[in-house]
N, C-alpha and C. Protein backbone atom coordinates (compact mmCIF):
# COMPACT_ATOMS: atom_id res chain seq x y z
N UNK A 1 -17.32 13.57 5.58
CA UNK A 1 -17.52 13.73 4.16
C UNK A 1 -18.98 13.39 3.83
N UNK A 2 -19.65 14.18 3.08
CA UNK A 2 -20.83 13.94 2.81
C UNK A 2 -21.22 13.02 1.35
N UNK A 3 -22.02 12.66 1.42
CA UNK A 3 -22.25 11.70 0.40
C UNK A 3 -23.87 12.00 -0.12
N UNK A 4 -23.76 12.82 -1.24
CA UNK A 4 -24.80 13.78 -2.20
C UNK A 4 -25.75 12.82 -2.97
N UNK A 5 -25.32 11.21 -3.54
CA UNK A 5 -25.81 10.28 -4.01
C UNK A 5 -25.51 8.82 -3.94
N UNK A 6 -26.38 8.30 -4.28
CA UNK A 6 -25.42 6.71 -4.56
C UNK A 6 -26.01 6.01 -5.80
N UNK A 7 -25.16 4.85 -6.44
CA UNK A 7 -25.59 3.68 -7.26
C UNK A 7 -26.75 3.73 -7.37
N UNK A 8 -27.20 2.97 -8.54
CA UNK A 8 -28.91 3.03 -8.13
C UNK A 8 -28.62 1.50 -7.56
N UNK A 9 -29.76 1.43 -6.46
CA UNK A 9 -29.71 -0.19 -5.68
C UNK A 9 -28.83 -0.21 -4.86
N UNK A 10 -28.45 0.89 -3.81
CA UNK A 10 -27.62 0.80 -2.91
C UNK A 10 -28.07 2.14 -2.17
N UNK A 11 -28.13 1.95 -0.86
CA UNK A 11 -28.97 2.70 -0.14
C UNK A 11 -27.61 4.11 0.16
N UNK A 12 -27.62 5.19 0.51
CA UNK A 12 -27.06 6.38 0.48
C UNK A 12 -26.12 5.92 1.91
N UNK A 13 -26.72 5.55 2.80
CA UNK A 13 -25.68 5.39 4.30
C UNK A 13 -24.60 4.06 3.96
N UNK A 14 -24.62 3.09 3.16
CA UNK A 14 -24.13 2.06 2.31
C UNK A 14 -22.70 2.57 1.82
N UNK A 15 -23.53 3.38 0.85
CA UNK A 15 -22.13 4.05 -0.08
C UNK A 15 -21.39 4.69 0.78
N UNK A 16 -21.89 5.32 2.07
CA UNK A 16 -21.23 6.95 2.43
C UNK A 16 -20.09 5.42 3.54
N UNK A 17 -20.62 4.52 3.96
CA UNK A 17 -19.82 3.58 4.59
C UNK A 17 -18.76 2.94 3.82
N UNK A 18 -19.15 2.31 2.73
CA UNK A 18 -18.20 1.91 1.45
C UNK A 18 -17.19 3.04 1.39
N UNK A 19 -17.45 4.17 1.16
CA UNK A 19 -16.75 5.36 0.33
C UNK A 19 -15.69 5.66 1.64
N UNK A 20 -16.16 5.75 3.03
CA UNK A 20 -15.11 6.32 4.39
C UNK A 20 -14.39 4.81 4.55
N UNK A 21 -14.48 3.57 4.12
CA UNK A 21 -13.37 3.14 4.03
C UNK A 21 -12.57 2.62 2.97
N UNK A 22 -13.20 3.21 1.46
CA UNK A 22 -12.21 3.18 0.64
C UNK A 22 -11.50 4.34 0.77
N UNK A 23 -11.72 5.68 1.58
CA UNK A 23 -10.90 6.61 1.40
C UNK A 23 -9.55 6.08 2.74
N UNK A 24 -10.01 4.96 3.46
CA UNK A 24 -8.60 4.65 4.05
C UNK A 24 -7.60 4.19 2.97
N UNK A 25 -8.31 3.55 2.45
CA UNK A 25 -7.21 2.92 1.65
C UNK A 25 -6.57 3.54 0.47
N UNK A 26 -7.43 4.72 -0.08
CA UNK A 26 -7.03 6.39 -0.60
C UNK A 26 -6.18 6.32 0.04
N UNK A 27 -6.17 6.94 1.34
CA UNK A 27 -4.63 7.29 1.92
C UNK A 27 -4.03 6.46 2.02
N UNK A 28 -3.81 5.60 2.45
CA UNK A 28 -3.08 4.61 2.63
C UNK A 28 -2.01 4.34 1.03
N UNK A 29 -2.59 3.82 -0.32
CA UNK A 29 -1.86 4.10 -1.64
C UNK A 29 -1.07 5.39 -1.69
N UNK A 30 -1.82 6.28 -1.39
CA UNK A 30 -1.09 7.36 -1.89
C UNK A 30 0.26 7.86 -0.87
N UNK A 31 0.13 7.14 0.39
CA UNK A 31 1.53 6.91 1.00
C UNK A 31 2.54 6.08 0.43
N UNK A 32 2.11 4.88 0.22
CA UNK A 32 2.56 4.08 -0.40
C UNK A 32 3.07 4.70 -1.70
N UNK A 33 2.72 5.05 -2.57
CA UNK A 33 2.92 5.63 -3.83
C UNK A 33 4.15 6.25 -3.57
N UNK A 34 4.11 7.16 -2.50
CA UNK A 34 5.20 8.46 -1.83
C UNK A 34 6.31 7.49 -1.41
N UNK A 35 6.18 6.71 -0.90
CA UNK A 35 7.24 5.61 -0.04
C UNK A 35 7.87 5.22 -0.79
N UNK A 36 7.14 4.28 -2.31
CA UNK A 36 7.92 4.23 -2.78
C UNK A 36 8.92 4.60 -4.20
N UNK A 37 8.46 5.77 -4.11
CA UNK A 37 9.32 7.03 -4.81
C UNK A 37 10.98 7.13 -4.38
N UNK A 38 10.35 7.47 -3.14
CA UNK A 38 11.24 7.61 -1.67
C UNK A 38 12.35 6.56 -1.40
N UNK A 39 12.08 5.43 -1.48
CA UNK A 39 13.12 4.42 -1.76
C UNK A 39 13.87 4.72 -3.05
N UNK A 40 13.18 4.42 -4.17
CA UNK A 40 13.77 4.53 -5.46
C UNK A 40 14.92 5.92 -5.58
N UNK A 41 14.99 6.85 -4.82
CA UNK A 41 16.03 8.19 -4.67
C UNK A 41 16.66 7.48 -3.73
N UNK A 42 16.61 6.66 -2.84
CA UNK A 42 17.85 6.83 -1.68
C UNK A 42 18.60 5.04 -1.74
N UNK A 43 18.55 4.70 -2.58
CA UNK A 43 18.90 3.04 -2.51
C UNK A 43 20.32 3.51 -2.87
N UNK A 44 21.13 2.58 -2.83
CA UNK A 44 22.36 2.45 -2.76
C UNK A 44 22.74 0.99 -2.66
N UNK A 45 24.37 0.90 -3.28
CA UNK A 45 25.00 -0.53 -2.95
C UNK A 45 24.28 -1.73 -4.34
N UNK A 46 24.56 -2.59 -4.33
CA UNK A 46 24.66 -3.87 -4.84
C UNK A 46 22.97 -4.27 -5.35
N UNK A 47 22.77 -4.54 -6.35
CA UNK A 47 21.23 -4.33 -6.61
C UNK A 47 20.90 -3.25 -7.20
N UNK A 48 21.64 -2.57 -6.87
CA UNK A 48 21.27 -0.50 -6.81
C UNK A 48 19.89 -1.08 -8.40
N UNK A 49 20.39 -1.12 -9.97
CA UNK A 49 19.71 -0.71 -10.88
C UNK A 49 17.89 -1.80 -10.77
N UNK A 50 18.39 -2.96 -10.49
CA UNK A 50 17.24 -3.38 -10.54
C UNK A 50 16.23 -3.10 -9.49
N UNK A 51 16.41 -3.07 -8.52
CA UNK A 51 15.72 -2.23 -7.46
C UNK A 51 15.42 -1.30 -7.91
N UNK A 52 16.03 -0.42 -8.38
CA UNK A 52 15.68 1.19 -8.37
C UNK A 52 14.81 1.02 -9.82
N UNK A 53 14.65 0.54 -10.79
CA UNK A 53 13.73 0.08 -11.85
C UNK A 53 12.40 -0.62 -10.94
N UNK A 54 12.61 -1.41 -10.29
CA UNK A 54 11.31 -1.99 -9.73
C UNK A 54 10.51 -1.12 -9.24
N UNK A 55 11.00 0.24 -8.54
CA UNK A 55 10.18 0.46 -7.60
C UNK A 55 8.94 1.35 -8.39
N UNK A 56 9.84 2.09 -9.90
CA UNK A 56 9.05 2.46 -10.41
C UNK A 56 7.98 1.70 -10.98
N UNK A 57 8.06 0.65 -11.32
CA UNK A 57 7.00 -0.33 -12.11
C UNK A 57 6.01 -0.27 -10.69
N UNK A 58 6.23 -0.52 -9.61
CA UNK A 58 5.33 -0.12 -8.57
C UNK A 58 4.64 1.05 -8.17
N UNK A 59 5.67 1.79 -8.59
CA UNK A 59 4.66 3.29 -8.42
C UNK A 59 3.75 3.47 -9.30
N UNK A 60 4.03 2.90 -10.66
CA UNK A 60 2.84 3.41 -11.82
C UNK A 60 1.90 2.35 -11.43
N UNK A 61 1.72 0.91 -10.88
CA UNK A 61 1.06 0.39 -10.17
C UNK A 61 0.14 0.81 -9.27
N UNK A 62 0.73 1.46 -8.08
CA UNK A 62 -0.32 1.88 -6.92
C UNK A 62 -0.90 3.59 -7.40
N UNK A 63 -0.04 4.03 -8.36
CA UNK A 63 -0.94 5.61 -8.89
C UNK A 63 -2.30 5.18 -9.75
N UNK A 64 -2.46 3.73 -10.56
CA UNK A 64 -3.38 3.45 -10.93
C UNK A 64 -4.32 3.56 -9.83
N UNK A 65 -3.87 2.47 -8.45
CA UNK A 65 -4.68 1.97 -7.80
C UNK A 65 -5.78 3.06 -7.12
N UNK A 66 -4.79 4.30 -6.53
CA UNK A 66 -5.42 5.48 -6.39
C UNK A 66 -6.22 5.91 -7.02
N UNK A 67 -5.40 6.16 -8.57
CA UNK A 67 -7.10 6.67 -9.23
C UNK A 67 -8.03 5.86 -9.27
N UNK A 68 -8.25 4.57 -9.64
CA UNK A 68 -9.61 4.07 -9.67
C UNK A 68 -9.95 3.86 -7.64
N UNK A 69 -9.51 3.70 -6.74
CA UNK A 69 -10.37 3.97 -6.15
C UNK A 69 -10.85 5.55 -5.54
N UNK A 70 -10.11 6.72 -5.87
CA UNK A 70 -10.67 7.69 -5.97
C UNK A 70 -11.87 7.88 -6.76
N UNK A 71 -12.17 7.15 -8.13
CA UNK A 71 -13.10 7.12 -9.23
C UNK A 71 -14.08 6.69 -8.41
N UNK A 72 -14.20 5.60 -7.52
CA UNK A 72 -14.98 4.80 -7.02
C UNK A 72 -15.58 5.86 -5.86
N UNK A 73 -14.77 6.24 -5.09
CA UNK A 73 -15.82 7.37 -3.92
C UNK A 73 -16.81 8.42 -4.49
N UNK A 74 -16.01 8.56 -5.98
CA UNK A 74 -17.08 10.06 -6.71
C UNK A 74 -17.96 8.93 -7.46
N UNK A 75 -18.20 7.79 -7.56
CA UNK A 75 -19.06 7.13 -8.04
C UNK A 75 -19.99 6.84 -7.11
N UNK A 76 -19.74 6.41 -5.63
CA UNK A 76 -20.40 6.20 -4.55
C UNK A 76 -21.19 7.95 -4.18
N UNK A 77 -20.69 8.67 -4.82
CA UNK A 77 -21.22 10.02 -4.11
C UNK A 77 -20.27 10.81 -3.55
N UNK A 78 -19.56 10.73 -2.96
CA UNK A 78 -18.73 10.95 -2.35
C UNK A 78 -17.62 12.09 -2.52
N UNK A 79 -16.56 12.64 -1.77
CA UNK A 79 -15.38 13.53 -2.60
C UNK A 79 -13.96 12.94 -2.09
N UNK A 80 -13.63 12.38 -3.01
CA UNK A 80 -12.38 11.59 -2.74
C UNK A 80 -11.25 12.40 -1.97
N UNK A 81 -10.40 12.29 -1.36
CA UNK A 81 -9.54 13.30 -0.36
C UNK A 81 -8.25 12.96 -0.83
N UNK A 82 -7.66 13.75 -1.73
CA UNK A 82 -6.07 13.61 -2.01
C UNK A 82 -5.25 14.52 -1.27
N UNK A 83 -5.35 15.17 -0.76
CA UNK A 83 -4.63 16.64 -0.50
C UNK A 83 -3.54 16.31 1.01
N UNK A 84 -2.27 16.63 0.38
CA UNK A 84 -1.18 15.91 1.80
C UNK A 84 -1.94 16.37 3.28
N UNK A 85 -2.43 17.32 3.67
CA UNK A 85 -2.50 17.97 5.10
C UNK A 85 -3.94 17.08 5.69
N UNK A 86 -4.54 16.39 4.80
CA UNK A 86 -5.77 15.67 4.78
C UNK A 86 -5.44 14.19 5.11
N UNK A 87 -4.49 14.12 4.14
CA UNK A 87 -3.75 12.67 4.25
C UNK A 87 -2.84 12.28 5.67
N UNK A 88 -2.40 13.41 6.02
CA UNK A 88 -1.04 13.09 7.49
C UNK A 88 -2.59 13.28 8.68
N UNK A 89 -3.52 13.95 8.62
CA UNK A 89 -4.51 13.99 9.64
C UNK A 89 -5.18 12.91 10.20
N UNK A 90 -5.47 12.23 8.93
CA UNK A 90 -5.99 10.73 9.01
C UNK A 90 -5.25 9.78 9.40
N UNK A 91 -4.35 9.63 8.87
CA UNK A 91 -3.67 8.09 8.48
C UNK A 91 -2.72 8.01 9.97
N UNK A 92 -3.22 6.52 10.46
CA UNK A 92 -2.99 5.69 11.45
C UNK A 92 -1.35 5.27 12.30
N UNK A 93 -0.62 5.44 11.01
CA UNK A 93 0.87 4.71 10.66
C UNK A 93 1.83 5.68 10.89
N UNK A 94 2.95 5.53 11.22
CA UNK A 94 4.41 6.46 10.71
C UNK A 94 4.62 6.41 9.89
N UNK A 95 6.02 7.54 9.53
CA UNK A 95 6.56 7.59 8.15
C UNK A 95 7.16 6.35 7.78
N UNK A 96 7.27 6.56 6.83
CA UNK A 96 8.81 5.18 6.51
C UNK A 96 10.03 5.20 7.07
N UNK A 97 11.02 4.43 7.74
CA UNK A 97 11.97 5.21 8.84
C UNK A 97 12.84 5.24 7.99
N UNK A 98 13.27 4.38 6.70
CA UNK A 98 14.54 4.70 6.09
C UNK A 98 14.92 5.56 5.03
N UNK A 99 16.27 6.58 5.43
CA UNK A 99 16.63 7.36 4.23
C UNK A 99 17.78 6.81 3.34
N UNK A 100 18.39 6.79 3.38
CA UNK A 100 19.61 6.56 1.80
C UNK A 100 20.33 5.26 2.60
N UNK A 101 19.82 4.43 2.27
CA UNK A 101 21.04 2.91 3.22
C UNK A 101 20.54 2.00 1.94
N UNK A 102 21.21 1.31 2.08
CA UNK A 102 21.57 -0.39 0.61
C UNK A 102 20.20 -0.72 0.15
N UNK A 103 20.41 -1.13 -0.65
CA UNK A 103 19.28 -1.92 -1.21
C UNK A 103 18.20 -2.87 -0.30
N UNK A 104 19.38 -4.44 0.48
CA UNK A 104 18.42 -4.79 1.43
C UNK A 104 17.86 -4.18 2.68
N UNK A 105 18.48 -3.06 2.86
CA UNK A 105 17.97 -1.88 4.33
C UNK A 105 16.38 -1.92 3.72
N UNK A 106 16.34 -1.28 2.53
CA UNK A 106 14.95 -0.67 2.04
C UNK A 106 14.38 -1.85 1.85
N UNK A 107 14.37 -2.66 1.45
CA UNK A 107 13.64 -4.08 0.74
C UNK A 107 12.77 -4.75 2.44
N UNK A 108 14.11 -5.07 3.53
CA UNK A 108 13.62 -5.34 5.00
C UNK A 108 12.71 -4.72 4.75
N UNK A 109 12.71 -2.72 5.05
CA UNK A 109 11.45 -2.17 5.69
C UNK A 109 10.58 -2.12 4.75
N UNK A 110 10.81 -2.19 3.42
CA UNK A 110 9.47 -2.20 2.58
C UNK A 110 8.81 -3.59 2.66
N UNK A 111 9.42 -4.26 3.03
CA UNK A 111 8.68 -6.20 3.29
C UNK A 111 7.25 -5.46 4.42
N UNK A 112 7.81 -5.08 5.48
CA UNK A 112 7.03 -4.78 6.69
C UNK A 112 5.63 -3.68 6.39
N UNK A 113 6.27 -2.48 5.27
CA UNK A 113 5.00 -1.92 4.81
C UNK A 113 4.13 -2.45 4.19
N UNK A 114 4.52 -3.49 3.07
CA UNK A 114 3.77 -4.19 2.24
C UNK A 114 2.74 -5.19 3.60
N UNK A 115 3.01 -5.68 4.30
CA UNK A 115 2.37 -6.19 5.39
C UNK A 115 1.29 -5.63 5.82
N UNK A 116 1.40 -4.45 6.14
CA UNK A 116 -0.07 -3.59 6.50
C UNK A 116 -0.52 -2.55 5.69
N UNK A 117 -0.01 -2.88 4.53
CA UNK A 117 -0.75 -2.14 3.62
C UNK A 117 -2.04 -3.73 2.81
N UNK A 118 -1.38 -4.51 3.00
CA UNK A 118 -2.01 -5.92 2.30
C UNK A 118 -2.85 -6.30 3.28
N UNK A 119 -3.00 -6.17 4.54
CA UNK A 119 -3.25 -6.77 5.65
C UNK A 119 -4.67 -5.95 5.77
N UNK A 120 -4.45 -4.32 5.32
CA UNK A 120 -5.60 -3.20 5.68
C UNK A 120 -6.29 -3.49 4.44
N UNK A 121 -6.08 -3.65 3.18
CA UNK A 121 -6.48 -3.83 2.33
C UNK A 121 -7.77 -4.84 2.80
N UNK A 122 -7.19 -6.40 2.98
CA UNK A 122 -7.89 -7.59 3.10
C UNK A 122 -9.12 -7.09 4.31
N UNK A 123 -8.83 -6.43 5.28
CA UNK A 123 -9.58 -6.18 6.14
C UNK A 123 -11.16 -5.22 5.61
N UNK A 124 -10.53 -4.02 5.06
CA UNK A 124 -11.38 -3.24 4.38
C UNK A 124 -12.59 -4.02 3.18
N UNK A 125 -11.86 -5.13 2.30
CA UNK A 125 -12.92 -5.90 1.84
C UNK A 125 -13.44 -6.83 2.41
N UNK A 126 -12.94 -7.27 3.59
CA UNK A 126 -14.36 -7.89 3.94
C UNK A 126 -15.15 -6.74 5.07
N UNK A 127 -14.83 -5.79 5.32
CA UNK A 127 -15.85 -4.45 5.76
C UNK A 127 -17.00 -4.43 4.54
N UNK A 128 -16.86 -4.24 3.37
CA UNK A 128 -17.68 -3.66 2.46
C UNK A 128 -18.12 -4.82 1.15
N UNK A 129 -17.93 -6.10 1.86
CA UNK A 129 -17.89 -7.13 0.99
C UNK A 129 -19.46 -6.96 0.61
N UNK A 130 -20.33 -6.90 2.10
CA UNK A 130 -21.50 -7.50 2.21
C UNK A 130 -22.59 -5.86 1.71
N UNK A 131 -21.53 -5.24 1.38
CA UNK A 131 -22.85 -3.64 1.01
C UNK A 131 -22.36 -3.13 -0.67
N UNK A 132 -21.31 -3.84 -0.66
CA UNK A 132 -20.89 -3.31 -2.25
C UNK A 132 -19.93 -4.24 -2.98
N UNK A 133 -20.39 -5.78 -3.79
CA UNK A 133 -19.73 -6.28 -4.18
C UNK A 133 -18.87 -5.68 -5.64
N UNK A 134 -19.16 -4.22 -5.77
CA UNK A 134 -17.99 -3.91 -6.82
C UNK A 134 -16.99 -2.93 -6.68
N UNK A 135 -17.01 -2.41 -5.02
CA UNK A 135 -16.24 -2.16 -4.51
C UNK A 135 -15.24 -3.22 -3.92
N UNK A 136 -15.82 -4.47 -3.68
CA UNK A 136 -15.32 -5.20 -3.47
C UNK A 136 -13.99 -5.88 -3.47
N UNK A 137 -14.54 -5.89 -5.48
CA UNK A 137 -13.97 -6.54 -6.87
C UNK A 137 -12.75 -5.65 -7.05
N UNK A 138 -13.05 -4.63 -7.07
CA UNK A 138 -12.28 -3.22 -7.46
C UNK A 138 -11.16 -3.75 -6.08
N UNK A 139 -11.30 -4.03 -5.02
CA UNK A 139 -10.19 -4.23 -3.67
C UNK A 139 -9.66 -5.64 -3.79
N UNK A 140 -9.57 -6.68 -4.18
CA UNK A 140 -9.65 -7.69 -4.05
C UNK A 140 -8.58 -7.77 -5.52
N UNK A 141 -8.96 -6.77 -6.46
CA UNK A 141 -8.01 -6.73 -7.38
C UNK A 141 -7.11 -6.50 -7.24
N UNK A 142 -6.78 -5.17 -6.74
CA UNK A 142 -5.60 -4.20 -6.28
C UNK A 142 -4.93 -5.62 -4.80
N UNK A 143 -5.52 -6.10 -4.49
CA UNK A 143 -4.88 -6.88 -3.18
C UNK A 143 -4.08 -7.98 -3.75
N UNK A 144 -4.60 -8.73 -4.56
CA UNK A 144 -3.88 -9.54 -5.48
C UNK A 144 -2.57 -9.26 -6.61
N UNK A 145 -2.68 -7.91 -6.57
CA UNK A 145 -1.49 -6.78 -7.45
C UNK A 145 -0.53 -6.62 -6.12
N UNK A 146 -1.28 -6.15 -4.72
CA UNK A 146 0.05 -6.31 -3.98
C UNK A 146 0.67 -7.02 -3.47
N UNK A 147 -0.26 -8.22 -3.52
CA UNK A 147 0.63 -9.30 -3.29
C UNK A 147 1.90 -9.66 -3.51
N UNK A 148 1.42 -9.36 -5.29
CA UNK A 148 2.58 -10.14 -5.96
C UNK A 148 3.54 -9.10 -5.63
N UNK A 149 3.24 -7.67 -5.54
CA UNK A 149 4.56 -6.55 -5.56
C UNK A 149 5.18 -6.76 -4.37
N UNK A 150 4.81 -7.58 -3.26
CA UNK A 150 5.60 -8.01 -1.77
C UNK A 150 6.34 -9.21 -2.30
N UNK A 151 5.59 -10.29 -3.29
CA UNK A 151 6.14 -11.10 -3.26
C UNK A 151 7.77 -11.06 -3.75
N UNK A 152 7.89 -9.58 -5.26
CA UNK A 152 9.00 -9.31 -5.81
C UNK A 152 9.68 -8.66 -4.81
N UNK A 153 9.50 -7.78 -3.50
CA UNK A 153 10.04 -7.99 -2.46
C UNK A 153 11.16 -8.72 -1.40
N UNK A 154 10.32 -9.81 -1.14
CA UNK A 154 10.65 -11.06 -0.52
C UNK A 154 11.35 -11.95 -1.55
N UNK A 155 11.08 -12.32 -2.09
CA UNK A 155 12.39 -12.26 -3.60
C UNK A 155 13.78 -12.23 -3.30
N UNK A 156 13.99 -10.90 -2.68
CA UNK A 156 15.12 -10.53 -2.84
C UNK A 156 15.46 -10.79 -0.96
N UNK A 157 14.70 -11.50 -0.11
CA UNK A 157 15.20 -11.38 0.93
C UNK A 157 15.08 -12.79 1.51
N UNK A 158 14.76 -13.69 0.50
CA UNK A 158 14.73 -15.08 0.97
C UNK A 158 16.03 -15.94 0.56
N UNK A 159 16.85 -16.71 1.23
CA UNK A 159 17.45 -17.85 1.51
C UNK A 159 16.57 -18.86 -0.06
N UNK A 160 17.52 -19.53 -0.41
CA UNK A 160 17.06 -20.98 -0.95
C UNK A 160 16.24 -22.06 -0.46
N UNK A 161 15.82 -21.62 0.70
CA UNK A 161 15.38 -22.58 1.68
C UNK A 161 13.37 -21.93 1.47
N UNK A 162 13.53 -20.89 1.55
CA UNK A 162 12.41 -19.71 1.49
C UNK A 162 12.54 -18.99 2.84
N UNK A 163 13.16 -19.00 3.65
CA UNK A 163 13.16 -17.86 4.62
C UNK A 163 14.03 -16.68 4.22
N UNK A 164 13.11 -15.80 5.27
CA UNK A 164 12.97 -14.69 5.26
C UNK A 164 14.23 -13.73 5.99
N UNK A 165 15.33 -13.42 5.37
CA UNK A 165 16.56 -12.86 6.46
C UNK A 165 15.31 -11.78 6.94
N UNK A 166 14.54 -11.58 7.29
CA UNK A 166 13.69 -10.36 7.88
C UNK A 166 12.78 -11.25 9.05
N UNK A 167 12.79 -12.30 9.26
CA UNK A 167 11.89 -13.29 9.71
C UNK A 167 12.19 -12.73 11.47
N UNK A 168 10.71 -12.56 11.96
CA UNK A 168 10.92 -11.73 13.60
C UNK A 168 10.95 -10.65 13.52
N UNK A 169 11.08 -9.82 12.43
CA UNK A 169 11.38 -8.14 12.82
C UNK A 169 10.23 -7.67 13.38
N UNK A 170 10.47 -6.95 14.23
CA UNK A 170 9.33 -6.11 15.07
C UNK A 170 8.83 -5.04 14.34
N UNK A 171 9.65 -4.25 13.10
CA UNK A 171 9.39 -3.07 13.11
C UNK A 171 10.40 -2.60 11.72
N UNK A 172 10.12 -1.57 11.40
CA UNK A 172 10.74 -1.18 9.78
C UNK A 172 12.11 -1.20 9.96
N UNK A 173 12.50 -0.48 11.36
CA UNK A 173 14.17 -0.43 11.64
C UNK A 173 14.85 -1.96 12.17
N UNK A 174 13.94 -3.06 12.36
CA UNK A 174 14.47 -4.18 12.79
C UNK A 174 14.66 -4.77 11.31
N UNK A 175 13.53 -4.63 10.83
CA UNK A 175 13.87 -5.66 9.81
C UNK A 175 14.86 -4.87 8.71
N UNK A 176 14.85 -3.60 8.35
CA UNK A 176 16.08 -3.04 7.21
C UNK A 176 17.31 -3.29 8.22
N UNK A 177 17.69 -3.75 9.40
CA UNK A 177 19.07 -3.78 9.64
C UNK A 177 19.31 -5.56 9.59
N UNK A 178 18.14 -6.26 9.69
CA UNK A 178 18.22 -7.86 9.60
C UNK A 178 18.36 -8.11 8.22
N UNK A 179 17.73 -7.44 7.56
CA UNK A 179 18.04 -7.75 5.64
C UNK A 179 19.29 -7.39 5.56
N UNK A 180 19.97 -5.78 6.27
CA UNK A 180 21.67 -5.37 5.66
C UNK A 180 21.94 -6.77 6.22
N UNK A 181 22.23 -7.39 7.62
CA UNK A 181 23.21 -8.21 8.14
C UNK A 181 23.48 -9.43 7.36
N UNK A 182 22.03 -9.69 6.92
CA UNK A 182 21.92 -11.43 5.53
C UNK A 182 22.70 -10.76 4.30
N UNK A 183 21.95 -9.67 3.79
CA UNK A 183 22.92 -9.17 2.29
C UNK A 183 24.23 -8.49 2.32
């Protein structure tokens, strides 16, 4: 992706570095966004309404998050990349493995996405901490928003004690069958 301008006070190879790894995290939301749509159609069982209400308050969440950091690559110069065949080329990860199973099935494997979606996040700002503190700001925000949306998560999969019926899962299908076995 080419990068035509930048900020004033920020050198052009800066931004075009800033901008190729906010567009990970472009893709990365806008999976997320898809995922959790994707839950919200296939939940089932006990929980069913409040779950299926949450997930939307999350989606209008991470569709923000997308647009402003899409805003941010065409601010850096840049051309932000939304387009699905662009998005499956890049991105690092599998799909989401679960289709229509209970409430805690989806909650397990969404605990585990929220993990490396929060995890890539934290990583990416401190990549671009030291060349663009308002790209930064702009990541550091959204990271603190997903926090809390894992934390309403884990919520629903912790014991009184605070553990985690998901605690050890290797993987999206370990932990949605360790959340059904606790709920």
């Amino acid at each position: 992706m080419e990068y035509t301008f930048a900020p004033a006070g920020m050198s052009g190879s800066d931004a075009a570095k800033v901008g190729h790894a906010l567009q990970q995290r472009l893709d990365s939301l806008i999976d997320l966004t898809l995922t959790l749509k994707h839950i919200h159609w296939n939940l089932v069982g006990p929980g069913f309404i409040g779950v299926h209400e949450l997930m939307d308050v999350q989606v209008v969440g991470t569709r923000l998050f997308v647009d402003a950091i899409a805003e941010r690559i065409a601010t850096l110069g840049g051309t932000p990349q939304g387009v699905p065949g662009g998005l499956v080329s890049r991105r690092t990860w599998d799909d989401y493995s679960v289709g229509r199973d209970v409430v805690a099935a989806h909650l397990g494997a969404l605990d585990r996405v929220y993990d490396g979606v929060v995890a890539d996040h934290r990583r990416v700002i401190d990549t671009v901490g030291s060349l663009d503190p308002v790209s930064e700001d702009l990541l550091i925000g959204q990271a603190g928003k997903l926090e809390q949306y894992q934390w309403l998560i884990r919520a629903h999969l912790q014991n009184t004690s605070g553990e985690l019926s998901t605690a050890g899962a290797e993987s999206e299908e370990d932990a949605a069958a360790k959340a059904s076995a606790a709920g």
